[in-house]
Protein backbone atom coordinates (compact mmCIF):
# COMPACT_ATOMS: atom_id res chain seq x y z
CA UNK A 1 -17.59 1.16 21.69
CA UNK A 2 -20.31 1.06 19.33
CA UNK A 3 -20.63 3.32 16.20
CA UNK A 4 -21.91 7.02 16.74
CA UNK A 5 -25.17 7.37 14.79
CA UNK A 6 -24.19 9.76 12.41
CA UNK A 7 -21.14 7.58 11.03
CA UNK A 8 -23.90 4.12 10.60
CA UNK A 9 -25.99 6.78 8.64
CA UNK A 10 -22.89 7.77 6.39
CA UNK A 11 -22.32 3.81 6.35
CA UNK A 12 -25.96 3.04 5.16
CA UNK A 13 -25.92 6.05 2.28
CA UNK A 14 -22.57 4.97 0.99
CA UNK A 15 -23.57 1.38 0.83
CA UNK A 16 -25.86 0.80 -2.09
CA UNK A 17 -22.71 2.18 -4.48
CA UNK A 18 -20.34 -0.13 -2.97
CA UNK A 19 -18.66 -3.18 -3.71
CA UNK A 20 -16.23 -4.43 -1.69
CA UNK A 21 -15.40 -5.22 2.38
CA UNK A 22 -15.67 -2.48 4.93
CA UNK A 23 -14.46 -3.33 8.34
CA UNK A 24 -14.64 -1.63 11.59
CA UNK A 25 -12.85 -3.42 14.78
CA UNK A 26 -12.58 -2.21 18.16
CA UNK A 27 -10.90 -3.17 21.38
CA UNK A 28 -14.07 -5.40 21.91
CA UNK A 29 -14.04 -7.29 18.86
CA UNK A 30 -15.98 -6.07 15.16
CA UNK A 31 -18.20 -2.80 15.33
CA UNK A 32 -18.61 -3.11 11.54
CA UNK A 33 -18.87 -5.91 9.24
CA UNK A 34 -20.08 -5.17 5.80
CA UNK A 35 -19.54 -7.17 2.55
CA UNK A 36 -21.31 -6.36 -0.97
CA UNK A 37 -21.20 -6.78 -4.11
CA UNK A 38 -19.47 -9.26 -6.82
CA UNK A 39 -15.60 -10.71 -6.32
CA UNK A 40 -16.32 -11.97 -9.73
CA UNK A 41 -18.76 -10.62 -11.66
CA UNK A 42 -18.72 -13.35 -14.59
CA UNK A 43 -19.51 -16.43 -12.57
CA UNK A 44 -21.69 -13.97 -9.53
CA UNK A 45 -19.43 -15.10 -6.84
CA UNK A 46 -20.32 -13.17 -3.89
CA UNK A 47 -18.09 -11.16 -1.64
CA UNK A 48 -17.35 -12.19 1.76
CA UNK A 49 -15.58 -10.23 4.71
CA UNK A 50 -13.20 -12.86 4.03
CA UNK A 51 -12.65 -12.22 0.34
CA UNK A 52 -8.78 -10.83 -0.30
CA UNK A 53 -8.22 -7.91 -2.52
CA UNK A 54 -5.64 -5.72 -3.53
CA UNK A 55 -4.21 -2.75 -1.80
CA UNK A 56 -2.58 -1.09 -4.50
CA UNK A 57 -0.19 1.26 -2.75
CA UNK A 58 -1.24 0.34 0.84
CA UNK A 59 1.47 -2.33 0.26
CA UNK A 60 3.88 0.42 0.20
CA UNK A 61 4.37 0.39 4.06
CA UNK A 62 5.77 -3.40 3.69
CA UNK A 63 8.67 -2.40 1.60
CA UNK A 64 9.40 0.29 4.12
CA UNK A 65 9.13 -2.51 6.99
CA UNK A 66 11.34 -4.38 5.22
CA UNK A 67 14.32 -1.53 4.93
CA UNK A 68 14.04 -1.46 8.61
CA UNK A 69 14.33 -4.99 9.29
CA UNK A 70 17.27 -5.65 6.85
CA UNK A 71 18.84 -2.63 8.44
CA UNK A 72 18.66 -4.17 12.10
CA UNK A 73 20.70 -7.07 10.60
CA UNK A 74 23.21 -4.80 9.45
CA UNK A 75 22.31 -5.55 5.59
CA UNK A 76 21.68 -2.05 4.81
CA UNK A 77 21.95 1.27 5.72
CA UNK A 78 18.50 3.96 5.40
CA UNK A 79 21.05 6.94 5.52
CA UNK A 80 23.41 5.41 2.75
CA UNK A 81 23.36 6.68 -0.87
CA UNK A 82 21.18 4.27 -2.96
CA UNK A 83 24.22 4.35 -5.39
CA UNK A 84 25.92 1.89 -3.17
CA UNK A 85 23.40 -0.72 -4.04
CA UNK A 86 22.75 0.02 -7.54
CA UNK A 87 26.06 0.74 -9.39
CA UNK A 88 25.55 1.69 -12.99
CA UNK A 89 22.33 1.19 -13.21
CA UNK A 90 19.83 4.24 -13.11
CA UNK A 91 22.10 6.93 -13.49
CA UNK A 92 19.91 9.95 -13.72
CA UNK A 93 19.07 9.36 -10.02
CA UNK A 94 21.37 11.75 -8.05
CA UNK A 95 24.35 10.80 -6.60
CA UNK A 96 23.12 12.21 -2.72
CA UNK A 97 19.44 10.50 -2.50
CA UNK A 98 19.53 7.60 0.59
CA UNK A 99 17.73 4.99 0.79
CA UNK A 100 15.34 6.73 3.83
CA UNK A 101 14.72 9.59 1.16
CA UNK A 102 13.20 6.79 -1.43
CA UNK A 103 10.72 5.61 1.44
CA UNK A 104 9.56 9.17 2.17
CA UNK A 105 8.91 10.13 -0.97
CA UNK A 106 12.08 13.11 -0.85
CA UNK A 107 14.35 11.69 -3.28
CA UNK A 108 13.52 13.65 -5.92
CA UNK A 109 13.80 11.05 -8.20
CA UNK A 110 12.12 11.24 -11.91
CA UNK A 111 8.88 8.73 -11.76
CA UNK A 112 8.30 5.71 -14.25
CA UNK A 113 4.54 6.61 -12.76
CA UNK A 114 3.63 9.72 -12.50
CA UNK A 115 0.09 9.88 -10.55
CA UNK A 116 -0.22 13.93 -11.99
CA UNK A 117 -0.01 12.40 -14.96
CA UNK A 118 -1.69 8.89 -15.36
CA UNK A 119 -4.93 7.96 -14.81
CA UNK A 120 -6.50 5.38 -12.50
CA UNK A 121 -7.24 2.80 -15.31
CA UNK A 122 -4.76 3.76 -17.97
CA UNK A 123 -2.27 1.10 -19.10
CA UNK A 124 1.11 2.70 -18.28
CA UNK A 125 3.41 -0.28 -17.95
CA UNK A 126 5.60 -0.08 -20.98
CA UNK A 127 7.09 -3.40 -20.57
CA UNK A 128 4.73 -6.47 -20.85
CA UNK A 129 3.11 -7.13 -17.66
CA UNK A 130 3.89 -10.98 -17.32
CA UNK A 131 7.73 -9.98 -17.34
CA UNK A 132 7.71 -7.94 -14.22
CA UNK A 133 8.25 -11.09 -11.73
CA UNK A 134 10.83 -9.54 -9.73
CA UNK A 135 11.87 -5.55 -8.95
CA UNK A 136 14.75 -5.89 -10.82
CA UNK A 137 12.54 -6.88 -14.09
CA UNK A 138 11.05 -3.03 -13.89
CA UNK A 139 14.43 -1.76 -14.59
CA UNK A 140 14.06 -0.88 -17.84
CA UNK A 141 10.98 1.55 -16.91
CA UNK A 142 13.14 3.05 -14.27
CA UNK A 143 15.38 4.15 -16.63
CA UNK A 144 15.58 7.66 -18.38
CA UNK A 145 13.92 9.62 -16.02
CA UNK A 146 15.63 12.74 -15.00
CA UNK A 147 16.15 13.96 -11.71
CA UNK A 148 13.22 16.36 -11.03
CA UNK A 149 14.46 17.58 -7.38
CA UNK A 150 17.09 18.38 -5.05
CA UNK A 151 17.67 15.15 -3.09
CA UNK A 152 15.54 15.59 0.43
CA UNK A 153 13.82 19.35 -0.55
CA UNK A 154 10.54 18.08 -1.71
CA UNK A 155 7.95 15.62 -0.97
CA UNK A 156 6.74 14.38 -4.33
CA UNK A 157 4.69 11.26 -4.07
CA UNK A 158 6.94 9.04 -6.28
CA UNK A 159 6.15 5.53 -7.26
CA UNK A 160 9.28 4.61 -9.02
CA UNK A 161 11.60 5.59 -5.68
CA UNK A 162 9.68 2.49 -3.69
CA UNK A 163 10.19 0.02 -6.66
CA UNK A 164 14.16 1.13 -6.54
CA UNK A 165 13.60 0.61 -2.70
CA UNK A 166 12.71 -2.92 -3.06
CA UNK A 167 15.34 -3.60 -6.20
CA UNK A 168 18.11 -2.88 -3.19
CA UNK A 169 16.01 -5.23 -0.64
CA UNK A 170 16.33 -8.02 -3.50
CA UNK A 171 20.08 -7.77 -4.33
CA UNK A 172 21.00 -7.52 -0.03
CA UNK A 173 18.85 -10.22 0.43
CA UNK A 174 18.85 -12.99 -2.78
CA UNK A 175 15.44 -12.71 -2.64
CA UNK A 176 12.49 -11.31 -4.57
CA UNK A 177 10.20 -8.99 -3.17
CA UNK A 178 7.35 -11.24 -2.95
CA UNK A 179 10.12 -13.53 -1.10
CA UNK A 180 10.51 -10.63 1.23
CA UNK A 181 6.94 -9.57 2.14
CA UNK A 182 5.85 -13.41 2.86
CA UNK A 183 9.17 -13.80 5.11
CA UNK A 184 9.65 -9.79 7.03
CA UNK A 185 5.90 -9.09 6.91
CA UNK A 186 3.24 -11.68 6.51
CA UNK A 187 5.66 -14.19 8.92
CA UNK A 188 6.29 -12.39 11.97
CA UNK A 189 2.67 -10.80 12.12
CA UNK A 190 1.13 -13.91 11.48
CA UNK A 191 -0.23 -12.86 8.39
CA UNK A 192 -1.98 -15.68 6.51
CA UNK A 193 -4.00 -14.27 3.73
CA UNK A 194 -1.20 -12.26 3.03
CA UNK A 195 1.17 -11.84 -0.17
CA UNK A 196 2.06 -10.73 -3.44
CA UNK A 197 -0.41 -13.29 -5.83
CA UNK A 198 0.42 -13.87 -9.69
CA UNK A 199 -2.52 -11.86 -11.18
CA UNK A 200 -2.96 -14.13 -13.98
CA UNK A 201 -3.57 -16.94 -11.56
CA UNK A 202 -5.44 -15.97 -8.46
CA UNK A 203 -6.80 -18.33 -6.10
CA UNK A 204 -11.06 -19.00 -6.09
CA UNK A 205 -10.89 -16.27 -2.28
CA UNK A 206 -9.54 -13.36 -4.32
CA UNK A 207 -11.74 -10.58 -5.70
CA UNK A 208 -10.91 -9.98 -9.48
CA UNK A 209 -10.49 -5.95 -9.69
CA UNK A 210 -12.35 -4.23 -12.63
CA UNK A 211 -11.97 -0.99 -15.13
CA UNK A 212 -15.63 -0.32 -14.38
CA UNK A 213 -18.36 0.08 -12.68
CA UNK A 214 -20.08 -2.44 -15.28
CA UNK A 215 -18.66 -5.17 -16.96
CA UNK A 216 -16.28 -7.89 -16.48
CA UNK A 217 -13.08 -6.24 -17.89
CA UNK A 218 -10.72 -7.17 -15.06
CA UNK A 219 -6.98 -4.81 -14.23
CA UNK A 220 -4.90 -7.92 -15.26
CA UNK A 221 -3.37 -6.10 -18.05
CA UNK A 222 -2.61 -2.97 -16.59
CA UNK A 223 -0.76 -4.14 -13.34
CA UNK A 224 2.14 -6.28 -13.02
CA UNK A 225 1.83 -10.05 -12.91
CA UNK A 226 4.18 -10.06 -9.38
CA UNK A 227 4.20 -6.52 -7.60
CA UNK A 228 6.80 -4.71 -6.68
CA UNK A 229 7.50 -2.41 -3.62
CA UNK A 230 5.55 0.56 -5.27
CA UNK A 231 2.15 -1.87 -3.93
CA UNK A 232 -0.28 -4.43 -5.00
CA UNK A 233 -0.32 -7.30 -1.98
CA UNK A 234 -3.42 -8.92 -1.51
CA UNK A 235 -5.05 -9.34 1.55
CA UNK A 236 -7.95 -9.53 3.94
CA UNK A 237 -10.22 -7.09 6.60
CA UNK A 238 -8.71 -9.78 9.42
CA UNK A 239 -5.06 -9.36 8.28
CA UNK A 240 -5.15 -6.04 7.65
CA UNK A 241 -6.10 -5.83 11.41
CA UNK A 242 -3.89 -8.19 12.73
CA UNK A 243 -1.03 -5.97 10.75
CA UNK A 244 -1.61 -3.22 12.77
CA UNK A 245 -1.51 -4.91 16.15
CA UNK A 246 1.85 -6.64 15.27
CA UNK A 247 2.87 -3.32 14.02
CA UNK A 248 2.41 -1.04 17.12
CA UNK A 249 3.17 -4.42 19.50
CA UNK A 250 6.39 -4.59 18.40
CA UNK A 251 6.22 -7.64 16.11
CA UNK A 252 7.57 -6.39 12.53
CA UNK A 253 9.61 -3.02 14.13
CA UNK A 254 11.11 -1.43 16.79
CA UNK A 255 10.02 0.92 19.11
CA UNK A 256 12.70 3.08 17.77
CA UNK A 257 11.98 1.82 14.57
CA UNK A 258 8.51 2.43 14.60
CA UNK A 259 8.59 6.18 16.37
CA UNK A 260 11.35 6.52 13.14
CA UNK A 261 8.26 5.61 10.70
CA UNK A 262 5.33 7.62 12.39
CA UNK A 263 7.15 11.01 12.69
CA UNK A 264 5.27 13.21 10.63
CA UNK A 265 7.84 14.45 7.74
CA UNK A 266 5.50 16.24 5.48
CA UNK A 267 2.16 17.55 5.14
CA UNK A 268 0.38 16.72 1.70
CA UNK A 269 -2.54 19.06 0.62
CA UNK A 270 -3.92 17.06 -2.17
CA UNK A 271 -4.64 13.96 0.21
CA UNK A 272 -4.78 16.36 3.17
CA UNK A 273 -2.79 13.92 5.36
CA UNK A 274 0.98 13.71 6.67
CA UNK A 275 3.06 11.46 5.56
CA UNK A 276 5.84 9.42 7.82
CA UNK A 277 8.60 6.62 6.50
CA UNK A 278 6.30 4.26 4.72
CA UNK A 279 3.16 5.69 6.32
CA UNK A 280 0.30 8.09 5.85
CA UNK A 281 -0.61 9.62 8.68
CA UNK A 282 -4.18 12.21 10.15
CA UNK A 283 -3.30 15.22 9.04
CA UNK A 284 -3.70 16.61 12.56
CA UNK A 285 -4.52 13.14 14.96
CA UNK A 286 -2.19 10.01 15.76
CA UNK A 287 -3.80 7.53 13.60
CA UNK A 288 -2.00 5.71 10.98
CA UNK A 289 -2.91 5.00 7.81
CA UNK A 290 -2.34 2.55 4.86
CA UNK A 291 -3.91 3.87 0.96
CA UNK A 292 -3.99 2.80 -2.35
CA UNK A 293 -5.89 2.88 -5.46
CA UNK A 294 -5.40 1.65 -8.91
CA UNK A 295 -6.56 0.14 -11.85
CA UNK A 296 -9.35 -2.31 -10.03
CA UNK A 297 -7.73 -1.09 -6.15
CA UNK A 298 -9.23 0.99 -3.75
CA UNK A 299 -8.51 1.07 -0.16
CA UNK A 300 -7.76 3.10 2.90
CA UNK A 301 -7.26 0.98 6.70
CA UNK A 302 -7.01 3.46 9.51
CA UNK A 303 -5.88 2.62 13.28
CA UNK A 304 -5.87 4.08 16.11
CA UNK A 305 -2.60 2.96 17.99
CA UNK A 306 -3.81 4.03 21.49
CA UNK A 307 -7.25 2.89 21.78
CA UNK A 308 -6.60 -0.21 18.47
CA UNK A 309 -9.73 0.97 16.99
CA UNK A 310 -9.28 0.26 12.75
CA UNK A 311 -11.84 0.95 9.73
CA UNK A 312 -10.56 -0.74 7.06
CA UNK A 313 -12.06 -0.45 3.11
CA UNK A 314 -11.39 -2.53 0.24
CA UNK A 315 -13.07 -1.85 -3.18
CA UNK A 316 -12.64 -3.37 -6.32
CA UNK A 317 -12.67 -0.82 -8.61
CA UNK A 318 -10.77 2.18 -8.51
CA UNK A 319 -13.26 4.47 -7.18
CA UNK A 320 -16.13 3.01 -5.50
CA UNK A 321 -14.36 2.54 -2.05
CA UNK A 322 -14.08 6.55 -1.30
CA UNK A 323 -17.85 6.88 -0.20
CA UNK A 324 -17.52 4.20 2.15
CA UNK A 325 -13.90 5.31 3.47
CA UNK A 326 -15.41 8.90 3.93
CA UNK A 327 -18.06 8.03 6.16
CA UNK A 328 -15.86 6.08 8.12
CA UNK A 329 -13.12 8.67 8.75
CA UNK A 330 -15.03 10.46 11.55
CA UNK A 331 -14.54 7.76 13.75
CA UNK A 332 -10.61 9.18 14.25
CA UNK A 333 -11.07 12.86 14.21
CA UNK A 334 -11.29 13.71 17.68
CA UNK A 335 -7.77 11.54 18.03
């Protein structure tokens, strides 16, 4: 296919605000191939459409990957009460939420990060960022949050359930997260640009993500050093692709599995899309879709599972992706 002309004239007015990768590949190969902008602004380096960046929450989907895997081995359960796993700790979360409730955002579950509340580039970790190597180091910000909902009545997006997610992964497993995203996701769909980086020592291909539109003040103080399951990989336009093929081929899930995470559960009106087990979905279409945005993070990858079209946006601050996603989000309305 090639690009309808009304989309590569929403392309060409978003693109003198943007900086970051935008991506569009189709069952023939790349449509789309734009890179602009700074990765780091101090020393001018350039980005590339190879050029990793952060996802934010678009990592989200890997922790849910991950339940499922660990749960075809038998080491879990996504209809068992997360108090099996976590004992005393947290014990203002409800004695009925599951695990499956924590990955669709139903638990109910008070929120260390409350996205009605924060704001894109506030600092809201209250523990010091170069602590949080592991899910189970965020416990202490987990803590004291009450209950807000009946376990499985509301969809509330809810940070703080996915982190609790991945804190069970880790103690099933022995592993850390970043442990678990390099070995159930980045493995077995080949993924080699993919992972959760230290942010206080990022390799020279990595975009640096800043407060502003202007300046060099980078996010590294307002996001953990080591993500957790709540998002923040790193990764590229190619693997982000490449994700999506392994996801819908079978590679990371089940069919069952994977029917089990694109079931639309809930419709949000704020984002105006659906949401599944770990995935957005069109509010109305069959395309899937990963988001995020945070301090330095913006990003939205769409695909198509029946024709394997994806558009794929990565921006390095927290806002100036959205231009770029929106004139790319035509492409899967008539799906």
């Amino acid at each position: 296919m090639s690009l309808p002309n009304a989309v590569v004239e929403s392309v060409a007015a978003a693109t003198p605000t943007f900086t970051g990768v935008a991506t569009v590949d189709g069952p023939n190969g790349r449509e789309l191939e734009l890179a602009t902008g700074l990765a780091h602004r101090a020393l001018a380096v350039p980005m590339t459409p190879q050029t990793r960046i952060g996802i934010a929450s678009g990592s989200k989907t890997f922790t849910a990957i991950i339940a499922l895997r660990l749960a075809q081995r038998g080491l879990l359960a996504l209809d068992a009460p997360v108090r099996n796993w976590l004992g005393d700790d947290l014990p203002l979360i409800a004695p009925g939420v599951t695990l499956e409730q924590l990955l669709t955002h139903t638990s109910g579950i008070g929120d260390y990060l409350d996205e009605d509340i924060v704001g894109d580039n506030d600092y809201i970790l209250s523990e010091p960022v170069h602590r949080l190597t592991t899910s189970e180091a965020f416990l202490p910000m987990l803590e004291g949050h009450e209950q807000r909902d009946e376990p499985g009545s509301t969809f509330r997006y809810n940070n703080g359930g996915l982190v609790v997610a991945a804190i069970i992964e880790e103690r099933v497993t022995g592993s850390t997260y970043a442990e678990l995203v390099a070995a159930e996701v980045a493995g077995p769909a080949g993924l080699s640009k993919t992972g959760i980086l230290r942010t206080d020592s990022l390799p020279a291909d990595v975009a640096l993500g800043y407060i502003d539109t202007e300046g060099d003040q980078s996010n590294l103080l307002h996001l953990p050093v080591l993500a957790s399951g709540d998002g923040g990989a790193f990764t590229t336009a190619d693997d982000v692709h490449a994700f999506w093929l392994a996801l819908v081929r079978g590679e990371l899930v089940t069919a069952e599995d994977l029917a089990h995470m694109t079931r639309p559960r809930n419709y949000s009106e704020s984002e105006n899309m659906r949401y599944g087990l770990g995935l957005w979905l069109h509010p109305s279409g069959r395309s899937l879709i990963l988001e995020g945005c945070d301090a330095g993070q913006s990003f939205r990858s769409t695909h198509d599972p029946v024709t394997g079209l994806t558009a794929t946006v990565f921006g390095n601050t927290a806002r100036n992706a959205w231009n770029m996603i929106d004139a790319l989000a035509p492409l899967f309305d008539a799906a």
